[in-house]
C-alpha atoms as a PDB file:
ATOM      1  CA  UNK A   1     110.561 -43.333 203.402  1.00  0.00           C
ATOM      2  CA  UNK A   2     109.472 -42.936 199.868  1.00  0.00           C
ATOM      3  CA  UNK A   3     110.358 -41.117 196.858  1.00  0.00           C
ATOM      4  CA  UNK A   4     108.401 -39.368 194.235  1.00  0.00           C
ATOM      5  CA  UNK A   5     110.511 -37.840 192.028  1.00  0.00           C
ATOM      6  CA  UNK A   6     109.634 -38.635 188.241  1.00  0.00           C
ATOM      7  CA  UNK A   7     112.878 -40.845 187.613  1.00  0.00           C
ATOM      8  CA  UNK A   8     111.663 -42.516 184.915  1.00  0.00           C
ATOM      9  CA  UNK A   9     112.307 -39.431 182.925  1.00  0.00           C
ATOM     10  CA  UNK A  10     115.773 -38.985 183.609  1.00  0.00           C
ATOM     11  CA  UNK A  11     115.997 -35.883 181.451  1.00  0.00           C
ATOM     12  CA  UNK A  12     113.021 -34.166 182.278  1.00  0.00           C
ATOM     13  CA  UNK A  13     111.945 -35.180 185.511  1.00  0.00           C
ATOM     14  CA  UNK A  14     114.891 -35.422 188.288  1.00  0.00           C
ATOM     15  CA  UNK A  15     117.011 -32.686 189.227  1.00  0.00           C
ATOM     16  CA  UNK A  16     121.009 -33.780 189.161  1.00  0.00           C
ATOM     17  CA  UNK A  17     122.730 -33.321 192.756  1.00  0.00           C
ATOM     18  CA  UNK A  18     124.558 -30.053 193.194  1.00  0.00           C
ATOM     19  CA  UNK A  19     122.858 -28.457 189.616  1.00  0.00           C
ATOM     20  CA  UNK A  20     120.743 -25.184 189.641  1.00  0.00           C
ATOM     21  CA  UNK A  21     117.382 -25.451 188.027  1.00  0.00           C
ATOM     22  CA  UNK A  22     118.607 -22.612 185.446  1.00  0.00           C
ATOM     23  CA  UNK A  23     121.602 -25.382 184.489  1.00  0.00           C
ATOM     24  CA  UNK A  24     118.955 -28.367 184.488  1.00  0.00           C
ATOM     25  CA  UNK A  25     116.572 -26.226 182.217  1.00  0.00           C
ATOM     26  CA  UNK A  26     119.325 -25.054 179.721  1.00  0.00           C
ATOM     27  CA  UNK A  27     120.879 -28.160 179.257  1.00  0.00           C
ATOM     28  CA  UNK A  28     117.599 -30.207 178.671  1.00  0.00           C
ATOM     29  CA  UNK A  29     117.878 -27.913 175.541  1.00  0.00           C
ATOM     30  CA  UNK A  30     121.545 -28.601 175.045  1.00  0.00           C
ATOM     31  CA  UNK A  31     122.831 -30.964 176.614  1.00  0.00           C
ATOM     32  CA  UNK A  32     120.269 -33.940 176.791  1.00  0.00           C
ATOM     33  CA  UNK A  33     122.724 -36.619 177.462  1.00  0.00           C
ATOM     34  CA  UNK A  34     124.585 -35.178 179.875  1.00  0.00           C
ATOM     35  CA  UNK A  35     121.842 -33.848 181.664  1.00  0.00           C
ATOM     36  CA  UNK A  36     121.147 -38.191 182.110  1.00  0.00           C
ATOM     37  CA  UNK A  37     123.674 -39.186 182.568  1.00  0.00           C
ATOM     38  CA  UNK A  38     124.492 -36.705 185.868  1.00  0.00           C
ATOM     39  CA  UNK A  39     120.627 -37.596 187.026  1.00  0.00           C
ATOM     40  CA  UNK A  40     121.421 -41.411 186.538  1.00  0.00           C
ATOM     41  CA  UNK A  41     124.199 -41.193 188.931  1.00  0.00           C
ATOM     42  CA  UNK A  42     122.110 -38.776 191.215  1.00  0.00           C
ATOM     43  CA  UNK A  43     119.884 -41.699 191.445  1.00  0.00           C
ATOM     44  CA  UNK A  44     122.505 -44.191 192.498  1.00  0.00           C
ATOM     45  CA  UNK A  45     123.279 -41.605 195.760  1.00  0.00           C
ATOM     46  CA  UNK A  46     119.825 -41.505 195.722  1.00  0.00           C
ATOM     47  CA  UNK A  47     118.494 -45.181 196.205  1.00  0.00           C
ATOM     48  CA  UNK A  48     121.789 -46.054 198.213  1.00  0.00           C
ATOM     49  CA  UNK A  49     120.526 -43.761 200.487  1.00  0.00           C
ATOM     50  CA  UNK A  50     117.161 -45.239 200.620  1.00  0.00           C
ATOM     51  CA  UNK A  51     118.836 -48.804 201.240  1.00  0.00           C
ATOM     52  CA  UNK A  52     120.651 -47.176 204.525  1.00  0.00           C
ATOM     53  CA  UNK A  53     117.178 -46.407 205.771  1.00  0.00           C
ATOM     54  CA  UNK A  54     115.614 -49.906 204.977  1.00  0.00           C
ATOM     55  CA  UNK A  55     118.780 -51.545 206.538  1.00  0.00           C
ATOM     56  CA  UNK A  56     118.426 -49.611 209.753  1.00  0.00           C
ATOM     57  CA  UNK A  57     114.606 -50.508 210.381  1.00  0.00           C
ATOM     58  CA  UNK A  58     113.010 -47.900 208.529  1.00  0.00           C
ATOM     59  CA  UNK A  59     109.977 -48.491 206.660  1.00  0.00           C
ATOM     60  CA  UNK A  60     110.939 -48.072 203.434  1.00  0.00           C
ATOM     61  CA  UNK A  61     109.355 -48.370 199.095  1.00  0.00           C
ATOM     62  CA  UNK A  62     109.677 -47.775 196.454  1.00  0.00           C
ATOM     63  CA  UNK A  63     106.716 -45.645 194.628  1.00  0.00           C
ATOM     64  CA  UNK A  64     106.947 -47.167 191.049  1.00  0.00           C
ATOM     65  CA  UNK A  65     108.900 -44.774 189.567  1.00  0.00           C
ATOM     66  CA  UNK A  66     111.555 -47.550 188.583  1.00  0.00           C
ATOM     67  CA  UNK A  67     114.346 -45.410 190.561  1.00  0.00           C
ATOM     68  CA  UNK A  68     115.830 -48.936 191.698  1.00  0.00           C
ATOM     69  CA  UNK A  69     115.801 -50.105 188.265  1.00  0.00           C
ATOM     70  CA  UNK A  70     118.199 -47.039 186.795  1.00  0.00           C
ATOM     71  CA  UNK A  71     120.029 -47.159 190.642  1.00  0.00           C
ATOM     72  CA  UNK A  72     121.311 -51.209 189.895  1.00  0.00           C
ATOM     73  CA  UNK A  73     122.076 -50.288 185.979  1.00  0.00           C
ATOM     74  CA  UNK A  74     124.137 -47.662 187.364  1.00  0.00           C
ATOM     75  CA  UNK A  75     125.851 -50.149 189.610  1.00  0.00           C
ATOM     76  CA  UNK A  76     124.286 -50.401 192.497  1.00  0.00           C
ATOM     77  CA  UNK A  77     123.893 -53.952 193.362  1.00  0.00           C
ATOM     78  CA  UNK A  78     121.474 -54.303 196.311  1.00  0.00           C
ATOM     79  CA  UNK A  79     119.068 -51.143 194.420  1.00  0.00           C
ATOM     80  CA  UNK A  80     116.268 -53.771 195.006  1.00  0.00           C
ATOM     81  CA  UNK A  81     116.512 -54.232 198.541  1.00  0.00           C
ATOM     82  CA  UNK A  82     113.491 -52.670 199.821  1.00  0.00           C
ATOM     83  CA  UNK A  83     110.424 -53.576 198.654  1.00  0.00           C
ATOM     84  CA  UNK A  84     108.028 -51.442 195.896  1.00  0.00           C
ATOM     85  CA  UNK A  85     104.635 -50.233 197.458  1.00  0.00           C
ATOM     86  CA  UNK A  86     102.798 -53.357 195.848  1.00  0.00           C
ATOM     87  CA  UNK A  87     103.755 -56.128 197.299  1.00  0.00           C
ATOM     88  CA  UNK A  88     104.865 -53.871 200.506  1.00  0.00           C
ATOM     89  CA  UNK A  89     100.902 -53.078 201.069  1.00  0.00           C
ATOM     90  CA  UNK A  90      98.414 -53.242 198.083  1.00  0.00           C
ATOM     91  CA  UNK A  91      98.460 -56.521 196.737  1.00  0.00           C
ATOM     92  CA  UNK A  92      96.220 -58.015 199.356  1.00  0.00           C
ATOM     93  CA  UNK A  93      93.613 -55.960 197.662  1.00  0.00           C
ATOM     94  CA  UNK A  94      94.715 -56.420 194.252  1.00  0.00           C
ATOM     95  CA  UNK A  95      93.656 -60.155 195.284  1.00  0.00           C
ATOM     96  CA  UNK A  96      90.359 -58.936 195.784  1.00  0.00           C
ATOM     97  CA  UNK A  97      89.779 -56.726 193.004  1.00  0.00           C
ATOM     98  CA  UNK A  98      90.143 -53.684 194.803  1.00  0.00           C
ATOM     99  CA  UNK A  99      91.558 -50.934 192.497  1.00  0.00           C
ATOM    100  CA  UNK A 100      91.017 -47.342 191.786  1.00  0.00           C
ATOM    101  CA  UNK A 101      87.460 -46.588 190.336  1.00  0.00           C
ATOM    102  CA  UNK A 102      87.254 -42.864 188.513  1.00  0.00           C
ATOM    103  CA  UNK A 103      84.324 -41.311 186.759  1.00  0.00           C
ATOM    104  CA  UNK A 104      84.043 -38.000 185.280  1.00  0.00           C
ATOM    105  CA  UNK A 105      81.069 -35.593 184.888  1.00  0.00           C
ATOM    106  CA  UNK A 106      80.262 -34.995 181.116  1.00  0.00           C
ATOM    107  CA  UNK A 107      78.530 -31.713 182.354  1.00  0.00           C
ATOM    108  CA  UNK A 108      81.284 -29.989 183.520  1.00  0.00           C
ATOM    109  CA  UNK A 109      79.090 -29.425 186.737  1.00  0.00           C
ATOM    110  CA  UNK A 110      80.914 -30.132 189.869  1.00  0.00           C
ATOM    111  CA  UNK A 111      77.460 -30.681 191.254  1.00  0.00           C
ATOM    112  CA  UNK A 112      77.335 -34.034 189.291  1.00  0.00           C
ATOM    113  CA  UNK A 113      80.061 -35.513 191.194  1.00  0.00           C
ATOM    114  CA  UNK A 114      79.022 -33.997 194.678  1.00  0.00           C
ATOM    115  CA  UNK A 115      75.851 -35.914 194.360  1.00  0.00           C
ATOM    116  CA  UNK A 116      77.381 -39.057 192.949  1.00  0.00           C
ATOM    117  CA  UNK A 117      79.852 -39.033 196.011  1.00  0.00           C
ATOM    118  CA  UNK A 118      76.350 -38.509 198.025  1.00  0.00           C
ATOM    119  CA  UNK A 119      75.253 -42.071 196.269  1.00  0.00           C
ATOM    120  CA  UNK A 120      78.130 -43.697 196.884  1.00  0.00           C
ATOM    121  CA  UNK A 121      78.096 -43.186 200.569  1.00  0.00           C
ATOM    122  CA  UNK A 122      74.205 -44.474 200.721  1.00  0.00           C
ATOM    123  CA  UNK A 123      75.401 -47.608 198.234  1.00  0.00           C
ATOM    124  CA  UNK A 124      78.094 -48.653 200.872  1.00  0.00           C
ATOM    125  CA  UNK A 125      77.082 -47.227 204.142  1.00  0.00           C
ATOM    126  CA  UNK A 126      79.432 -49.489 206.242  1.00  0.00           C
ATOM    127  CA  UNK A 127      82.361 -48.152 204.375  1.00  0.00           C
ATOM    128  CA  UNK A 128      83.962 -45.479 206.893  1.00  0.00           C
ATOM    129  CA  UNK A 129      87.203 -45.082 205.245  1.00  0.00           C
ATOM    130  CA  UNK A 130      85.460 -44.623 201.954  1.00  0.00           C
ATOM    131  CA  UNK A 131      82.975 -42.435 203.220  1.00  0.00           C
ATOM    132  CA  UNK A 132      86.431 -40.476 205.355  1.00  0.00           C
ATOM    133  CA  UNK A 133      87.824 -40.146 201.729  1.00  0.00           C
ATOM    134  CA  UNK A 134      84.550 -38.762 199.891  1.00  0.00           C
ATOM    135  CA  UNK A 135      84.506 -36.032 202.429  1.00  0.00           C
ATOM    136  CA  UNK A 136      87.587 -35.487 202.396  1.00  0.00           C
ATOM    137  CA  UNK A 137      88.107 -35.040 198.665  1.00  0.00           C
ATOM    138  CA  UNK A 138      85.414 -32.268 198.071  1.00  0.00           C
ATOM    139  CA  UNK A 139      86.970 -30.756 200.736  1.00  0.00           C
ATOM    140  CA  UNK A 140      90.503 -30.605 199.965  1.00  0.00           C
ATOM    141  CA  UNK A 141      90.903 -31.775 196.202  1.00  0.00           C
ATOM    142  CA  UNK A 142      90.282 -29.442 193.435  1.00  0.00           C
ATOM    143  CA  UNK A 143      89.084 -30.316 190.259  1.00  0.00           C
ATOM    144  CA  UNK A 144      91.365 -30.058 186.993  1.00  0.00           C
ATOM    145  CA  UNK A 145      89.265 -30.381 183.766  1.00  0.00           C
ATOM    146  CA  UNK A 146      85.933 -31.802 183.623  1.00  0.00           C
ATOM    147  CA  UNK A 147      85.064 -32.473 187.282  1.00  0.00           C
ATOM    148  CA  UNK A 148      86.061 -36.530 188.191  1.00  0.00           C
ATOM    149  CA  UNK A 149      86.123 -38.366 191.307  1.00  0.00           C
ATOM    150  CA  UNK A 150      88.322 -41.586 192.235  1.00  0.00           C
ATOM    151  CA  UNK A 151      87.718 -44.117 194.740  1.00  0.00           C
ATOM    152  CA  UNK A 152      89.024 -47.696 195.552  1.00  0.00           C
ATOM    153  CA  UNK A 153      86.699 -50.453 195.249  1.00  0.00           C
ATOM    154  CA  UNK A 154      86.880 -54.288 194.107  1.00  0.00           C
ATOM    155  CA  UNK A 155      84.291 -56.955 192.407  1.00  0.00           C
ATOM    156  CA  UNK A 156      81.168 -56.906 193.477  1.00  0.00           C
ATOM    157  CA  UNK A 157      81.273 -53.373 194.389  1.00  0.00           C
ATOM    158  CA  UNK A 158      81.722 -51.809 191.223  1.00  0.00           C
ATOM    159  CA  UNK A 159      79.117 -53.055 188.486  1.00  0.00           C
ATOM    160  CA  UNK A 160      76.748 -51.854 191.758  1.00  0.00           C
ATOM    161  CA  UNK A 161      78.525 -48.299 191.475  1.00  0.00           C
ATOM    162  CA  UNK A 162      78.049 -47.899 187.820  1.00  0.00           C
ATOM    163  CA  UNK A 163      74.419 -48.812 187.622  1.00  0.00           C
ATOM    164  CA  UNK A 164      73.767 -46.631 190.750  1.00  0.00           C
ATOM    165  CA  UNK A 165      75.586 -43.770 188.732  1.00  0.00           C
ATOM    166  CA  UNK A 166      73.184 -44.668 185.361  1.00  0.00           C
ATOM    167  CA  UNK A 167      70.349 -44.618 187.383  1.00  0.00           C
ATOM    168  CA  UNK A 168      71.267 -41.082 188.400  1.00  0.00           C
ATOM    169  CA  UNK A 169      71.538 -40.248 184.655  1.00  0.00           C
ATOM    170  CA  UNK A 170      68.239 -41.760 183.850  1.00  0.00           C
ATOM    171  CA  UNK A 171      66.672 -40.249 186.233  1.00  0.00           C
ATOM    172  CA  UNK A 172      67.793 -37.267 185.737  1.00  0.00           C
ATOM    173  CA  UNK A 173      69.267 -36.510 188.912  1.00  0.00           C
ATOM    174  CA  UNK A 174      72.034 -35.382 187.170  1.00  0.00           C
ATOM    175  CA  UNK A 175      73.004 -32.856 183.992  1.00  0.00           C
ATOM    176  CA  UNK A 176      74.305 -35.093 181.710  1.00  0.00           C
ATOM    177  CA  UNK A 177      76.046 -38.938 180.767  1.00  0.00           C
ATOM    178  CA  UNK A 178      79.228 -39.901 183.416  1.00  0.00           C
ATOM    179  CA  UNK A 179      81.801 -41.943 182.190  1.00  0.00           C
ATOM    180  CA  UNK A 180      83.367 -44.613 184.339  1.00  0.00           C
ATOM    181  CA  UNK A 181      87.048 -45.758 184.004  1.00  0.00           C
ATOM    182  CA  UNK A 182      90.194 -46.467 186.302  1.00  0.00           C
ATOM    183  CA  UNK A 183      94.300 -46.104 186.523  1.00  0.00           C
ATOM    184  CA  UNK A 184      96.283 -48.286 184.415  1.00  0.00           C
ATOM    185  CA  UNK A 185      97.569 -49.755 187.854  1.00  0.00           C
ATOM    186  CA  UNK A 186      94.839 -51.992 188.761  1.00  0.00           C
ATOM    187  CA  UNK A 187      94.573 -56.033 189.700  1.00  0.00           C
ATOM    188  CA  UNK A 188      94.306 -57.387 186.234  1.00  0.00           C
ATOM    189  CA  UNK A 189      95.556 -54.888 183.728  1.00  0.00           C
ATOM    190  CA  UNK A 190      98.938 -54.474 183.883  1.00  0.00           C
ATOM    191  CA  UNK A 191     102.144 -56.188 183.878  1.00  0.00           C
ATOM    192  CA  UNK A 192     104.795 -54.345 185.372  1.00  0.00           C
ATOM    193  CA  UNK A 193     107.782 -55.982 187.430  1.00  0.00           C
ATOM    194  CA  UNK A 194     109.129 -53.475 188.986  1.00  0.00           C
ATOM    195  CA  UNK A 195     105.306 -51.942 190.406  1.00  0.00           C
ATOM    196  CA  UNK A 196     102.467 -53.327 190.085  1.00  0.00           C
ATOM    197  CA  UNK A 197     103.624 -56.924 189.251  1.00  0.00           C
ATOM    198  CA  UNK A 198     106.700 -57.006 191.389  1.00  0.00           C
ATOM    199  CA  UNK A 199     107.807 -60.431 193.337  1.00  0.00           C
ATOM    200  CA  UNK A 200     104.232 -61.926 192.181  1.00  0.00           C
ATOM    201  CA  UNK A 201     104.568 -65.606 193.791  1.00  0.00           C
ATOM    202  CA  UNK A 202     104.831 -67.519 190.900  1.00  0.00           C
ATOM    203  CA  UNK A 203     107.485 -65.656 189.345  1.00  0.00           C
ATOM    204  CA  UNK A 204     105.012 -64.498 186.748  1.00  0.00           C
ATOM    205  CA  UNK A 205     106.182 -60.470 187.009  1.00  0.00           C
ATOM    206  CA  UNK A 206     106.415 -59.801 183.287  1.00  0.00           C
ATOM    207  CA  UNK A 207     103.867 -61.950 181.693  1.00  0.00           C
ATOM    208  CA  UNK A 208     102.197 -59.687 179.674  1.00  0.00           C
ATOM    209  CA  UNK A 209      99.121 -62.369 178.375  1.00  0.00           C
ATOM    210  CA  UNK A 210      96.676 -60.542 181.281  1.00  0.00           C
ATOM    211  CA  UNK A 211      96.474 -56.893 180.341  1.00  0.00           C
ATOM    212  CA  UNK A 212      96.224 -58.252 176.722  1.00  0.00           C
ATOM    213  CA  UNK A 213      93.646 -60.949 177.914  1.00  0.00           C
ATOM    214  CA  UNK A 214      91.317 -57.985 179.930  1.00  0.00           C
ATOM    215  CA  UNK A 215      91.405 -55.412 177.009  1.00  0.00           C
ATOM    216  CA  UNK A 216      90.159 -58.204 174.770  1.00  0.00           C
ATOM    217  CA  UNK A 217      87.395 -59.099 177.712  1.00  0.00           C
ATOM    218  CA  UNK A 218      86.540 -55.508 178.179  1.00  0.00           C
ATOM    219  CA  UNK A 219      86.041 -55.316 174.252  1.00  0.00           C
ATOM    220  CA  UNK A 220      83.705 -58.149 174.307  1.00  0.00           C
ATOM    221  CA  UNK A 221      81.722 -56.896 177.619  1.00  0.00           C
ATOM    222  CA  UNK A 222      80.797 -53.339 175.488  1.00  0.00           C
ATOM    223  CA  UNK A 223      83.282 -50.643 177.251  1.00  0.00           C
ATOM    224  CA  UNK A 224      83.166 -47.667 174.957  1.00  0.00           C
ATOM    225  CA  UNK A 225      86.327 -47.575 174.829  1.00  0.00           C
ATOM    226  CA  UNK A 226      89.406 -49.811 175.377  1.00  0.00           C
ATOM    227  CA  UNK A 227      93.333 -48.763 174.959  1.00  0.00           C
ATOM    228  CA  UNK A 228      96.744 -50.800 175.093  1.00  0.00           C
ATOM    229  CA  UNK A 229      99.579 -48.777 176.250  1.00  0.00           C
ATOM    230  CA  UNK A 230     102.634 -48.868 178.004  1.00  0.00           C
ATOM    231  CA  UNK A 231     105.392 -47.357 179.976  1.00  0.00           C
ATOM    232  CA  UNK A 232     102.697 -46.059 183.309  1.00  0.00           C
ATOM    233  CA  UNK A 233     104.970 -44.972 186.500  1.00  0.00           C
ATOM    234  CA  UNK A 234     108.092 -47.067 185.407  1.00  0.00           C
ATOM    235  CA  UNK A 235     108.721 -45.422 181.776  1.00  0.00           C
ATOM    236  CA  UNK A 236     108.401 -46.727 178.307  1.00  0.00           C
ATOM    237  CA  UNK A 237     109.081 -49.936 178.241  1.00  0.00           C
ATOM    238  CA  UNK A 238     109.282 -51.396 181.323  1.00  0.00           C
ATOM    239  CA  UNK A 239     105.141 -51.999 181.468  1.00  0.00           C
ATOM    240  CA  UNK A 240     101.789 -53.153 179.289  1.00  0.00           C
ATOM    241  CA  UNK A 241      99.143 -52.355 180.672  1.00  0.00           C
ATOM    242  CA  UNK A 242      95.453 -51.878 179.589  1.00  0.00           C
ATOM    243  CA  UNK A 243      92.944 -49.207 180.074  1.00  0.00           C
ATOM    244  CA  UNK A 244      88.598 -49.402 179.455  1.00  0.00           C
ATOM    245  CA  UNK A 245      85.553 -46.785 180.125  1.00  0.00           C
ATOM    246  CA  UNK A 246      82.149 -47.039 180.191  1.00  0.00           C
ATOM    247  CA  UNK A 247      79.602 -44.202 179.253  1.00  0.00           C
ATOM    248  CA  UNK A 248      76.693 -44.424 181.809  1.00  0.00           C
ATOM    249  CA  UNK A 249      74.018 -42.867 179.582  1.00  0.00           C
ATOM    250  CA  UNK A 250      70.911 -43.249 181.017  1.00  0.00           C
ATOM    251  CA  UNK A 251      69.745 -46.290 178.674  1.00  0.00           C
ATOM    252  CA  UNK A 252      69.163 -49.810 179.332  1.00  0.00           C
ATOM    253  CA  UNK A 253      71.288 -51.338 177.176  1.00  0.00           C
ATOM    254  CA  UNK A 254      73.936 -49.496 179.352  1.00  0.00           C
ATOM    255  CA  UNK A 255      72.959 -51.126 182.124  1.00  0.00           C
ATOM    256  CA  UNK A 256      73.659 -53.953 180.131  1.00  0.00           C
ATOM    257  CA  UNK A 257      77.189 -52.841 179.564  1.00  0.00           C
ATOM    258  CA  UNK A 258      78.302 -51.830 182.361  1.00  0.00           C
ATOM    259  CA  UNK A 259      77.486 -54.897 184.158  1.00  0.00           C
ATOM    260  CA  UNK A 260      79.371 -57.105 181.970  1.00  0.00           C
ATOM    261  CA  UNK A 261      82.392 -54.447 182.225  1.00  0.00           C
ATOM    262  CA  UNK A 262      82.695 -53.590 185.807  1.00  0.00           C
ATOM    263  CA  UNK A 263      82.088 -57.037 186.582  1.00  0.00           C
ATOM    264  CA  UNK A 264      84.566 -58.450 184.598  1.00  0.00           C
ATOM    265  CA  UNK A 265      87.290 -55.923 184.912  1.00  0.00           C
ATOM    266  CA  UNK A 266      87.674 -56.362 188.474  1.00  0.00           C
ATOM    267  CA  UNK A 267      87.263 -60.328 187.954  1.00  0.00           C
ATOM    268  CA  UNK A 268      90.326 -60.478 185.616  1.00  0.00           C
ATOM    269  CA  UNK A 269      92.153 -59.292 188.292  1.00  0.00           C
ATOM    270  CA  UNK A 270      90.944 -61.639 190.629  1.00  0.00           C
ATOM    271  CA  UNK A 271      91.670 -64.637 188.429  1.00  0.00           C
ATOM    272  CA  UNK A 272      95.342 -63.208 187.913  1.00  0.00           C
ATOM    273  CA  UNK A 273      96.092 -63.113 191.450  1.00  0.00           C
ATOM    274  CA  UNK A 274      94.499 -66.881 191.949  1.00  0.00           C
ATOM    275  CA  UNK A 275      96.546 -68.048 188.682  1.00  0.00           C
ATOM    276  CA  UNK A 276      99.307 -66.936 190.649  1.00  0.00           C
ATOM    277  CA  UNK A 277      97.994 -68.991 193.776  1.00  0.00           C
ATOM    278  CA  UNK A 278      97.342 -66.194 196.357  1.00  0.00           C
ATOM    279  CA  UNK A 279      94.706 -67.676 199.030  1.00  0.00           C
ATOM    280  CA  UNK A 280      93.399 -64.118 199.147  1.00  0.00           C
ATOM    281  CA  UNK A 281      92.063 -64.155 195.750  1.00  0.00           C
ATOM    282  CA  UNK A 282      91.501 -67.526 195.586  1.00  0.00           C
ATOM    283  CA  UNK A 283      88.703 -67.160 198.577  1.00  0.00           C
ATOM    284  CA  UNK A 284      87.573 -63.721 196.245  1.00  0.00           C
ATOM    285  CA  UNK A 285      86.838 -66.342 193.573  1.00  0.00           C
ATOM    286  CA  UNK A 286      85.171 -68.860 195.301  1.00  0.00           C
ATOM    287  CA  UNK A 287      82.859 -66.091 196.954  1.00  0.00           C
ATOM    288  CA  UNK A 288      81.648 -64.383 193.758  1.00  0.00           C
ATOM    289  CA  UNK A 289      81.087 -67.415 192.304  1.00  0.00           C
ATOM    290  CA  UNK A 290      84.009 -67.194 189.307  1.00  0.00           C
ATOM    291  CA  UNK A 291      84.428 -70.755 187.289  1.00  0.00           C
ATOM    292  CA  UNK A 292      88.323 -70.783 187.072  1.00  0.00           C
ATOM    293  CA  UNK A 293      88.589 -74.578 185.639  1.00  0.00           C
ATOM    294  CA  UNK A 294      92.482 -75.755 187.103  1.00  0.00           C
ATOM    295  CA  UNK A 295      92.676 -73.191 189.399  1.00  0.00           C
ATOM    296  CA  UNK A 296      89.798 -73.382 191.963  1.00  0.00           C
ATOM    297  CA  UNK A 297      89.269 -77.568 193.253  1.00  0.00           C
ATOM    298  CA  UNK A 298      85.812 -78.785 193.835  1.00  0.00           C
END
């Protein structure tokens, strides 16, 4: 049991119990504060009724919309009982890296990405569930804007996906420059306690230094572009996180680039989760070779 309402915008993005949608809509004009206030309190009944779910065995998370967080302002004491999908089932691969991985096709040609998903199924041929989701996606996911594809992979996968994809571009396999970039929920670029940073082990939730500390990397690697914001999945406030993107050109000197950046994008991540002592990440690191001086002995 999940939910995926937008309940960090309380106003705009949860429906009130027993309101019409003509009553939500008018009084978002209105009525603002009332309009709330009546989803606040919707959102208490709401998460309560998650927690009678989690008590009696079902598998239940939150989705990182920070409904818990309104649901225990709003009195509810035990909002945070169950568990937010991060450190119910994704930081294991956090440890390793392993976040989403997006480019977009500067051609507008949907053919771009078809053949790019092509490459990345000969670049990691023992993948099956990536290769599941590549297939799976030009069948059943249509494109909105220029034509993009997402995928999850960690270090050492992804510098190897962005020169693959340059390659491409130099050889003119495809129309025109890609540009590589992710979510702002990945392993090393956020801070977040109530998603992506929840019940880190050593208590380290809201430090903020690490999404500060991989803009300033991915800055210094040659992204083409690097952003600070705030507020993803949770609302304003309640997150930093950073964001980076690569232009895969064709040239050289972008090969350059992008193997400092998607390198060391995924690596921050890494070295967050072993700063925060998770074996997982700390085996990541000794693997790929990372020099994490007080973290990693002999």
């Amino acid at each position: 049991v999940t939910d995926q309402t937008s309940a960090h915008d309380p106003v705009h993005g949860y429906l009130p119990l027993g309101w019409s949608v003509a009553e939500w809509r008018a009084r978002q004009e209105s009525d603002p504060k009332a309009v709330e206030a009546a989803a606040r309190a919707s959102m208490k009944t709401h998460v309560a009724a998650m927690v009678d779910f989690w008590n009696a065995g079902v598998p239940t998370l939150d989705y990182g919309n920070n409904i818990r967080q309104v649901a225990q302002e709003e009195g509810l004491e035990n909002a945070f009982a169950f568990p937010g999908f991060v450190p119910a089932y994704i930081r294991p691969l956090f440890c390793r890296g392993i976040g989403p991985f997006r480019w977009a096709a500067l051609s507008g040609d949907p053919e771009d990405i078809y053949k790019t998903d092509q490459r990345m199924k000969e670049l990691f041929p023992e993948n099956t569930h990536l290769h599941n989701w590549l297939d799976m996606a030009r069948e059943r996911i249509a494109f909105q804007g220029l034509p993009a594809r997402i995928m999850w992979i960690g270090l050492g996968d992804r510098h190897r996906a962005g020169l693959a994809i340059n390659e491409m571009v130099r050889n003119g396999e495809l129309k025109a420059p890609v540009v590589i970039g992710r979510d702002h929920l990945d392993s090393g670029s956020v801070a977040s306690p109530n998603r992506e940073t929840e019940a880190m082990k050593d208590g380290s939730d809201a430090v903020s230094d690490w999404p500060l500390l991989n803009a300033l990397l991915n800055c210094a690697s040659g992204a083409t572009w690097v952003s600070l914001h705030h507020g993803g999945g949770v609302g304003m406030g309640f997150s930093q996180h950073s964001g980076m993107v690569i232009c895969c050109d064709g040239t050289e000197e972008a090969d350059r680039r992008i193997g400092r950046v998607l390198w060391n994008d995924p690596a921050t991540g890494v070295m967050r989760h072993a700063d925060a002592g998770y074996d997982i990440a700390l085996d990541c690191a000794r693997e790929h070779g990372l020099n994490l001086p007080g973290i990693l002995k002999g």
